[in-house]
C-alpha atoms as a PDB file:
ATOM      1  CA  UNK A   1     -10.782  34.106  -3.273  1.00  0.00           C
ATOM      2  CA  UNK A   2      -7.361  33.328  -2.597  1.00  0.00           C
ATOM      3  CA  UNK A   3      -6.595  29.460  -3.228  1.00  0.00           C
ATOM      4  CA  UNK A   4      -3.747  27.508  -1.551  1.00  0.00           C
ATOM      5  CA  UNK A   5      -2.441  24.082  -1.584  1.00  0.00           C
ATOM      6  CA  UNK A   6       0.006  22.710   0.664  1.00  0.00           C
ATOM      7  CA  UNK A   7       1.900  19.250   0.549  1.00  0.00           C
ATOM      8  CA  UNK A   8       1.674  16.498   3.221  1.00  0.00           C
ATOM      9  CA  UNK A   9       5.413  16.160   4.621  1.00  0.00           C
ATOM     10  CA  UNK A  10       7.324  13.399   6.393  1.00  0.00           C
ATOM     11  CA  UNK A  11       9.892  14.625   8.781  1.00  0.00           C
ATOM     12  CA  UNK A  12      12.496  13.132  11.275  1.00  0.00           C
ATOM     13  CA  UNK A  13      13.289  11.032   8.290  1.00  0.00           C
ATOM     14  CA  UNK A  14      15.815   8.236   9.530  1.00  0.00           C
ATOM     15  CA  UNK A  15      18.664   9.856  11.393  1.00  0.00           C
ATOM     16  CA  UNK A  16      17.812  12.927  10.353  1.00  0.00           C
ATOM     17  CA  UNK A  17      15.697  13.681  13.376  1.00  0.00           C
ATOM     18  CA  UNK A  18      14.191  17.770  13.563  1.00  0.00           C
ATOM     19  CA  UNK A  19      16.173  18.844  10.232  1.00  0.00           C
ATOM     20  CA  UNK A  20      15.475  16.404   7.477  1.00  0.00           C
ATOM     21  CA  UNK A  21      11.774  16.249   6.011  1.00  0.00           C
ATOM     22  CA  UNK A  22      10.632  15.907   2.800  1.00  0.00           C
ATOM     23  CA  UNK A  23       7.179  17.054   0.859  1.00  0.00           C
ATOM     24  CA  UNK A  24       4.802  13.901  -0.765  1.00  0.00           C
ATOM     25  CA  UNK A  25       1.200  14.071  -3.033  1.00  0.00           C
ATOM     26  CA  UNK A  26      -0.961  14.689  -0.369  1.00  0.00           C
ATOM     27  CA  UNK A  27      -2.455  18.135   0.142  1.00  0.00           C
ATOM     28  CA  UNK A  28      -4.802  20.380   2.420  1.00  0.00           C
ATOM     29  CA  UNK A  29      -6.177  23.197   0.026  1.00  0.00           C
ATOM     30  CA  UNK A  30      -7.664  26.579   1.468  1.00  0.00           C
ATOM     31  CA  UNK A  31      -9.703  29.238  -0.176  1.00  0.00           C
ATOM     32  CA  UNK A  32      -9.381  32.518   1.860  1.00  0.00           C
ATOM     33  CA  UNK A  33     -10.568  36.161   1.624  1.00  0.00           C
ATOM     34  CA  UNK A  34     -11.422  39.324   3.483  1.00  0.00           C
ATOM     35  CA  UNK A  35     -14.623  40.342   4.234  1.00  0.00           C
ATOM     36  CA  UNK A  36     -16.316  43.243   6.324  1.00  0.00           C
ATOM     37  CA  UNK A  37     -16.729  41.442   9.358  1.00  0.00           C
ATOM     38  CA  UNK A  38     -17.305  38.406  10.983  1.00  0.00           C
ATOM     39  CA  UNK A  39     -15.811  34.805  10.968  1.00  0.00           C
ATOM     40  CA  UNK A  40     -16.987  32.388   8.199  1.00  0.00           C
ATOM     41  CA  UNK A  41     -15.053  28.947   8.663  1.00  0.00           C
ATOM     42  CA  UNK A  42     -16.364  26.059   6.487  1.00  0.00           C
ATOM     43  CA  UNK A  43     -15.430  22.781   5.371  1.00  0.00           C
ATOM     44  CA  UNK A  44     -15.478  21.926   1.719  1.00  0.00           C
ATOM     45  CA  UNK A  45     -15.795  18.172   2.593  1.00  0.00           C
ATOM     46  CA  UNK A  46     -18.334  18.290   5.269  1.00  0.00           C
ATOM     47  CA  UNK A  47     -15.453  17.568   7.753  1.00  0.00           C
ATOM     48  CA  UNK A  48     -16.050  18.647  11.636  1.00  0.00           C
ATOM     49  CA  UNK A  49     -13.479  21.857  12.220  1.00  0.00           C
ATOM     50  CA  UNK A  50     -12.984  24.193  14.349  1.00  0.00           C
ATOM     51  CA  UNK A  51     -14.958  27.291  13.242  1.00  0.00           C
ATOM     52  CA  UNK A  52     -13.450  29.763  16.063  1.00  0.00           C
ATOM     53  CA  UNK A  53     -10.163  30.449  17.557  1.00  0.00           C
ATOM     54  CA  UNK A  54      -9.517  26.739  17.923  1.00  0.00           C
ATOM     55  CA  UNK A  55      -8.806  26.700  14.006  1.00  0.00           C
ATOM     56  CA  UNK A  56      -5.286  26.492  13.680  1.00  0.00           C
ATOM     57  CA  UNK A  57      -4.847  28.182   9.826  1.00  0.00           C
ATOM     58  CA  UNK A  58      -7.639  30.946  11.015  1.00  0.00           C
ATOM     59  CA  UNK A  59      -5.251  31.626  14.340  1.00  0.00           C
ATOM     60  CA  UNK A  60      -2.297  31.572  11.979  1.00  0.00           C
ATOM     61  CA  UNK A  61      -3.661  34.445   9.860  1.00  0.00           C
ATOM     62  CA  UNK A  62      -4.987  36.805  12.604  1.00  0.00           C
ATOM     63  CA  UNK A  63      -1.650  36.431  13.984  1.00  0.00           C
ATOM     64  CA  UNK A  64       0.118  37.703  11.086  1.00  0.00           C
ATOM     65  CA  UNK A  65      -2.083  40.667  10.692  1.00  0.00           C
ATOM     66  CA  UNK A  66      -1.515  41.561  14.240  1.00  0.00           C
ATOM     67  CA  UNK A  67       2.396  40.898  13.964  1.00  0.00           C
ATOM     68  CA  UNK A  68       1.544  43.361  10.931  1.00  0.00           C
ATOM     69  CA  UNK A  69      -0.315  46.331  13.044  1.00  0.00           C
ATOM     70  CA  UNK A  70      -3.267  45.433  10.203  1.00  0.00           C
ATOM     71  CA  UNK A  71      -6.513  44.982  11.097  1.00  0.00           C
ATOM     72  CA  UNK A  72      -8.741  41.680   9.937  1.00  0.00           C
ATOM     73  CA  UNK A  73     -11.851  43.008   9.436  1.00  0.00           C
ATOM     74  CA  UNK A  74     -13.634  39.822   8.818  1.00  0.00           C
ATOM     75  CA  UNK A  75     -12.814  36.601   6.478  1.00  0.00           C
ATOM     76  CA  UNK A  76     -14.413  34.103   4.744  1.00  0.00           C
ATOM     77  CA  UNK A  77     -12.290  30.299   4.811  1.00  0.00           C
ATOM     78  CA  UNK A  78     -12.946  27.427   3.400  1.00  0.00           C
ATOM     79  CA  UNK A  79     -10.643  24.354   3.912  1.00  0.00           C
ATOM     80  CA  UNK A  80     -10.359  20.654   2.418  1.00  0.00           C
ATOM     81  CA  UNK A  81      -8.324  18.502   4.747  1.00  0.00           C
ATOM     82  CA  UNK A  82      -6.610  15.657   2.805  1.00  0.00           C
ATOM     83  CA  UNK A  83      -3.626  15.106   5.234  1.00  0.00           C
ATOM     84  CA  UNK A  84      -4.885  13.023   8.341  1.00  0.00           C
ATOM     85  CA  UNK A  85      -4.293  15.106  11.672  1.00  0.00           C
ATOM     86  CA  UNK A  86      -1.918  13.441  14.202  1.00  0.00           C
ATOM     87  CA  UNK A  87      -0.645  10.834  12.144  1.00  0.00           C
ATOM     88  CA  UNK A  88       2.872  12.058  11.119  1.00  0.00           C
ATOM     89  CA  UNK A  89       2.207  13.558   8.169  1.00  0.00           C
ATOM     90  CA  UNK A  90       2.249  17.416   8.984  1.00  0.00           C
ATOM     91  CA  UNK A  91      -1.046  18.141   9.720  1.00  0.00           C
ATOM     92  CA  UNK A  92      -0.491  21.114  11.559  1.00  0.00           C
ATOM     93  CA  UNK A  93       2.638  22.581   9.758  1.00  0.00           C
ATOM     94  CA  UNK A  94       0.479  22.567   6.565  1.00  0.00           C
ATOM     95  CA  UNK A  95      -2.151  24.747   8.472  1.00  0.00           C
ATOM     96  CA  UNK A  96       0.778  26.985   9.890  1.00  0.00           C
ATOM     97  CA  UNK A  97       2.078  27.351   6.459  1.00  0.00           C
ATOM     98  CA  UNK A  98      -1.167  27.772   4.525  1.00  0.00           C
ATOM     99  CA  UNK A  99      -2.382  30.260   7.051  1.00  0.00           C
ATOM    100  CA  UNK A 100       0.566  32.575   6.725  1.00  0.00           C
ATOM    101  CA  UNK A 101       0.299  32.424   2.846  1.00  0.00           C
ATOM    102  CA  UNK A 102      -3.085  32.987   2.787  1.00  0.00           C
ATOM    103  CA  UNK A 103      -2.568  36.139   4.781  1.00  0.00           C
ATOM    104  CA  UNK A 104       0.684  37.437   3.242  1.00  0.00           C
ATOM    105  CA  UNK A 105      -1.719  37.658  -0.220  1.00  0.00           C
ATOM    106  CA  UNK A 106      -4.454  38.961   1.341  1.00  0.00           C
ATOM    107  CA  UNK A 107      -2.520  41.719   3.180  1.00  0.00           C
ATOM    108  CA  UNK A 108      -0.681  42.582   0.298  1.00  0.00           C
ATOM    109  CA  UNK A 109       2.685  42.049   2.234  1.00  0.00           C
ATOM    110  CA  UNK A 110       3.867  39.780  -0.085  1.00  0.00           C
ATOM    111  CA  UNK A 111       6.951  38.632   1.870  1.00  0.00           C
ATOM    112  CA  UNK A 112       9.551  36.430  -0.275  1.00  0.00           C
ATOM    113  CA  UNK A 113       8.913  32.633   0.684  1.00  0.00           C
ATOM    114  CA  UNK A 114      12.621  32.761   2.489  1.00  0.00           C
ATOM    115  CA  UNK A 115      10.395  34.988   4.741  1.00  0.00           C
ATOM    116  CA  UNK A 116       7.602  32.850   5.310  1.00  0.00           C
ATOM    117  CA  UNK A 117       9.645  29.888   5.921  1.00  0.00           C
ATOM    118  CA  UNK A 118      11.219  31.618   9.018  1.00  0.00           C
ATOM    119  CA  UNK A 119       7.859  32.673  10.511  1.00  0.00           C
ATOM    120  CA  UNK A 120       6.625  29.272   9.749  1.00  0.00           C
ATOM    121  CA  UNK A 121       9.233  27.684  11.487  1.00  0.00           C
ATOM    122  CA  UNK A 122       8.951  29.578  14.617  1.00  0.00           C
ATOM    123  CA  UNK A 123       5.443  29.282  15.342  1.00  0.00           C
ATOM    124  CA  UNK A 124       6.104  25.164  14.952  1.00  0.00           C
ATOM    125  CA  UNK A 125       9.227  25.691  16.883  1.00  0.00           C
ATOM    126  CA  UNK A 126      11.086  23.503  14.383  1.00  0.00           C
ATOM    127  CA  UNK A 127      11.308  23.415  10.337  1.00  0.00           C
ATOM    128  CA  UNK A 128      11.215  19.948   9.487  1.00  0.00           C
ATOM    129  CA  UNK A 129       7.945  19.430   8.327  1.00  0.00           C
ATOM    130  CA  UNK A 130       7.201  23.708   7.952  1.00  0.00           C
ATOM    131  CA  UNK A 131       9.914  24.010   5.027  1.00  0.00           C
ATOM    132  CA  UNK A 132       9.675  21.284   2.378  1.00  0.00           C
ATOM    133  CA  UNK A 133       5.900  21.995   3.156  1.00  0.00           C
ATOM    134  CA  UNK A 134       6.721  25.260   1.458  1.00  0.00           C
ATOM    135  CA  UNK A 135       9.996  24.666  -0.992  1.00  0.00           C
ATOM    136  CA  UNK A 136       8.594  20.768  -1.762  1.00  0.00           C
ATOM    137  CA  UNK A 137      10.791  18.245  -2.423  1.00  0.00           C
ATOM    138  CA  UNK A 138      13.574  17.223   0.478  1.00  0.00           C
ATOM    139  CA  UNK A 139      14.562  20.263   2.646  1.00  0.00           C
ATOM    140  CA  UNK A 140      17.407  19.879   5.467  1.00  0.00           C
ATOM    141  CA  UNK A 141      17.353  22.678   8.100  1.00  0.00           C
ATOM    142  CA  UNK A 142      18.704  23.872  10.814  1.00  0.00           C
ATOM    143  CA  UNK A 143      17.377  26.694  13.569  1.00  0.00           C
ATOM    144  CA  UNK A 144      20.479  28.736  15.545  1.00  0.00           C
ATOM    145  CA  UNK A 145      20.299  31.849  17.233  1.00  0.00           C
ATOM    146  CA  UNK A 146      18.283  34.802  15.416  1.00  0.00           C
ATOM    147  CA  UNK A 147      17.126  32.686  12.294  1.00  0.00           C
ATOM    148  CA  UNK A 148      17.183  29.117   9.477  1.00  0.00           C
ATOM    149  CA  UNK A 149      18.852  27.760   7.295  1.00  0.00           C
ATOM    150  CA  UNK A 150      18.063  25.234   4.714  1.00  0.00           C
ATOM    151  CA  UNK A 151      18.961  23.401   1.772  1.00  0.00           C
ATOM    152  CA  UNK A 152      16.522  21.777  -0.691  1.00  0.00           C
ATOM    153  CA  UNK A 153      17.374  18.583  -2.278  1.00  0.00           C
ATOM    154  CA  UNK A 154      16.007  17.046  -5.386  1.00  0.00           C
ATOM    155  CA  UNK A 155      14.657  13.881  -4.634  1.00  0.00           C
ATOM    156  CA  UNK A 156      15.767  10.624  -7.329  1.00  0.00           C
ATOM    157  CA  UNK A 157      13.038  10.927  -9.812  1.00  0.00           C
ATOM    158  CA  UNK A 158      13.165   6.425  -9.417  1.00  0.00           C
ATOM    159  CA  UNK A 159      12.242   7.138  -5.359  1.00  0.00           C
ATOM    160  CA  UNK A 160       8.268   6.450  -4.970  1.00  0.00           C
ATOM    161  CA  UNK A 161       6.613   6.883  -1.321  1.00  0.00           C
ATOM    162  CA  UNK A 162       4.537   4.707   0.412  1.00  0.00           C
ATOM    163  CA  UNK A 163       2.084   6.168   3.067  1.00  0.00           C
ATOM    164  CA  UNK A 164       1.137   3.918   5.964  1.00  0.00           C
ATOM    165  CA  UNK A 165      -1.093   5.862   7.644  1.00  0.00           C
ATOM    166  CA  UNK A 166      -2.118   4.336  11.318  1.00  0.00           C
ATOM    167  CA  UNK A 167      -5.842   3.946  12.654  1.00  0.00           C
ATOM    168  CA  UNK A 168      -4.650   5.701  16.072  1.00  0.00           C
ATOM    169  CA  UNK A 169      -3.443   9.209  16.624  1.00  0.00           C
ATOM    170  CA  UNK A 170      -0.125   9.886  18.084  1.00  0.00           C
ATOM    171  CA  UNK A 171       0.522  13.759  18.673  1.00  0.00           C
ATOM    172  CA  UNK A 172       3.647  15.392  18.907  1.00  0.00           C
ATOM    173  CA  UNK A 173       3.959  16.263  22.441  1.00  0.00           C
ATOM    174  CA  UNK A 174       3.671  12.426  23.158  1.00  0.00           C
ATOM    175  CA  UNK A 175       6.305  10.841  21.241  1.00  0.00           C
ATOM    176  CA  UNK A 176       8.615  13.623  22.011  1.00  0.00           C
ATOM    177  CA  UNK A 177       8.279  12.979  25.974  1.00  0.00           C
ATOM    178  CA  UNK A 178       9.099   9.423  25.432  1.00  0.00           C
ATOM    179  CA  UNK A 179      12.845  10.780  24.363  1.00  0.00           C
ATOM    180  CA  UNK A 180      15.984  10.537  26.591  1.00  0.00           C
ATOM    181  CA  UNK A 181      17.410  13.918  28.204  1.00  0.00           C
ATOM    182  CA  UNK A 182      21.076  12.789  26.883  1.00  0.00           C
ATOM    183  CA  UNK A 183      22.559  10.310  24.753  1.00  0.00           C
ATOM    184  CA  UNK A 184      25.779   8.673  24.401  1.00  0.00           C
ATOM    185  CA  UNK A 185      28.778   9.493  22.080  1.00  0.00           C
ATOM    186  CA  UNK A 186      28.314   5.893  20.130  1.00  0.00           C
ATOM    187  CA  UNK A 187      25.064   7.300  19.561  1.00  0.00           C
ATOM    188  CA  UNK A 188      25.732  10.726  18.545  1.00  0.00           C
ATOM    189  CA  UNK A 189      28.004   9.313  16.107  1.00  0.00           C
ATOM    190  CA  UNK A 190      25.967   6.521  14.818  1.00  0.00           C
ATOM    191  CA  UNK A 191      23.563   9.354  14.185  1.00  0.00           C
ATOM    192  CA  UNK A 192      25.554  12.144  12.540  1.00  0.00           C
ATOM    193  CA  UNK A 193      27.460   9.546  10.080  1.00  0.00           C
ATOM    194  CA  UNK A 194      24.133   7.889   8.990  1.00  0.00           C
ATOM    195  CA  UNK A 195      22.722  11.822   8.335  1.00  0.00           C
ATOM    196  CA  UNK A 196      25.488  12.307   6.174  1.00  0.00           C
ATOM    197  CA  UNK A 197      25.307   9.190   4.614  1.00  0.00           C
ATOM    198  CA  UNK A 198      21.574   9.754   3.966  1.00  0.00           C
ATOM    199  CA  UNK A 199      21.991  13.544   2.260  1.00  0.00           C
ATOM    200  CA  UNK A 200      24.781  12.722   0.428  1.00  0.00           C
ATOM    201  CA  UNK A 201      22.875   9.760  -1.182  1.00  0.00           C
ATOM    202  CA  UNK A 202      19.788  12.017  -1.786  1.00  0.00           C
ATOM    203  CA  UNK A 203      22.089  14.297  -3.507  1.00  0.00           C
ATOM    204  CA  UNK A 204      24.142  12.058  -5.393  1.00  0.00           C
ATOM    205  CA  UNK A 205      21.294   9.355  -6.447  1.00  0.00           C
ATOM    206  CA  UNK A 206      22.934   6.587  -5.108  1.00  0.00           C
ATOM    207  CA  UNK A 207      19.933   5.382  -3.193  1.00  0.00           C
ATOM    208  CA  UNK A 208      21.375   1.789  -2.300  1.00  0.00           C
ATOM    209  CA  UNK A 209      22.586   3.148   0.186  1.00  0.00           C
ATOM    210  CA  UNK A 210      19.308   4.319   1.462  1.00  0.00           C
ATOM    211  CA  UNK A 211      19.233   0.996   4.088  1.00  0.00           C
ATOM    212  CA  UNK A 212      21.692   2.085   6.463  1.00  0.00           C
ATOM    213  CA  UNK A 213      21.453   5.607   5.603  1.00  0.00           C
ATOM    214  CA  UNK A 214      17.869   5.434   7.159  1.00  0.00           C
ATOM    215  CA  UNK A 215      18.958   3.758  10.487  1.00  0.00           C
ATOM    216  CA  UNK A 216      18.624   5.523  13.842  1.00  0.00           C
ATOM    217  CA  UNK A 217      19.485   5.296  17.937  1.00  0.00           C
ATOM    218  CA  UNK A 218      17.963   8.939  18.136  1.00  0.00           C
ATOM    219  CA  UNK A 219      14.495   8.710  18.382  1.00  0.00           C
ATOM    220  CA  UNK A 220      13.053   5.625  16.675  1.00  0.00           C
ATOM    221  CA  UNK A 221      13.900   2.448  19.151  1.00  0.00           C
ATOM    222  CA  UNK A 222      12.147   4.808  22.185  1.00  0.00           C
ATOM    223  CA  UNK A 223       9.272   5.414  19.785  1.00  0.00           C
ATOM    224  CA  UNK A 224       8.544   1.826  18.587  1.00  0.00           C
ATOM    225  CA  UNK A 225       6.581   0.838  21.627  1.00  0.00           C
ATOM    226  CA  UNK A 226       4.145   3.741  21.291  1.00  0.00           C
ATOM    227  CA  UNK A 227       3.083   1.966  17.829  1.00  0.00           C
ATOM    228  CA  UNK A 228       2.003  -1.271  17.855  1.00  0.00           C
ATOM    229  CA  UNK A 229       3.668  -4.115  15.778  1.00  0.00           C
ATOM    230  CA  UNK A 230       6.073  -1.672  14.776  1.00  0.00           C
ATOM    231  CA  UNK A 231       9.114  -3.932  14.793  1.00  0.00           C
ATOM    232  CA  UNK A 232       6.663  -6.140  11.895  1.00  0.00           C
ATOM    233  CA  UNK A 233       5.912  -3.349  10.023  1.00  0.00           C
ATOM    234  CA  UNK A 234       9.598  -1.877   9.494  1.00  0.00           C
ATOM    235  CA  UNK A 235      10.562  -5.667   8.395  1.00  0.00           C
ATOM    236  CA  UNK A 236       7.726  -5.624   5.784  1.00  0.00           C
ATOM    237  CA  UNK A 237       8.515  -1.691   4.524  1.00  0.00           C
END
């Protein structure tokens, strides 16, 4: 069987809203493989999934096949979910990008990673969380017309992340319909200089900078009231 692990990822990091995201120690593993027929979907923690075409990494890989012209003639897949769904931490871009690896091995396709990363990032429908989910480390992206781009970053070996994982779920489609339709020019600028700030830190190592850098008027202060005691808990991290 074909084994895959894929990294837990926090994205929209500071200003850095849909293009900055960055890959942590937390991973969803799959075992996959073809089989004559039929659709075997198990947990290898005893964890309730879906076993049909609810399953997100099972969807994933039929659809590459048929993107393909192959035919699945049955699989067997097995999955240990370490990431905590709707909580922030790319549940479902780890699914997306484990499904799509799984099948570009078991197809024999073997597509380049550049490749995956640009199927991965259409099927989320942006590659903040999709891409350092597949390169690791810190990736900065950016969708336009026809394709991606992106840049990986080496993160300060003296950075450590903390995980503060909530005890409600809060999916995607939520907190981005709490977001504004336009913003202002103070804000677009407020934005774009504390993006730069924060790469160009990241890149150079000078990570005191890293408390402005992280600031934002994008999408955190019309997030903060869908997570309770938020303003306490950004004080204490």
């Amino acid at each position: 069987m074909i084994h895959i692990k894929v990294p837990a990822t926090s994205a929209n990091m500071g200003p850095g809203f849909d293009c900055a995201g960055i890959a942590l120690q937390l991973y969803n593993e799959i075992w996959a493989e073809e089989t004559e027929g039929g659709v075997d979907i198990s947990s290898a923690d005893g964890k309730d999934i879906p076993k049909n075409d609810k399953n997100l990494i099972y969807t994933t890989i039929k659809g590459f096949y048929e993107r393909e012209g192959l035919k699945l003639p049955g699989i067997k897949l097995i999955q240990k979910d370490c990431i905590p769904m709707t909580r922030g931490l790319g549940s479902s871009a780890a699914c997306i990008v484990g499904g799509l690896l799984a099948a570009n091995a078991m197809s024999g396709k073997n597509y380049p990673l550049d490749e995956i990363a640009q199927r991965a990032a259409a099927l989320e429908g942006h590659p903040d969380n999709s891409n350092p989910a597949i390169y690791g480390s810190m990736v900065i992206s950016a969708m336009y017309e026809g394709g991606m781009k992106c840049v990986k970053i080496e993160v300060p070996k003296e950075l450590v992340f903390a995980v503060i994982i909530p005890d409600f779920a809060l999916s995607t489609a939520e907190s981005r319909a709490v977001l504004p339709k336009e913003y202002t020019r103070s804000q677009a600028v407020f934005n774009s200089s504390r993006t730069g700030l924060l790469v160009a830190s990241m890149m150079t190592g000078n990570i005191d900078n890293l408390r402005i850098a992280v600031d934002d008027e994008i999408h955190q202060p019309y997030r903060k009231k869908l997570i309770r005691n938020y303003d306490d808990i950004f004080a204490k991290a």
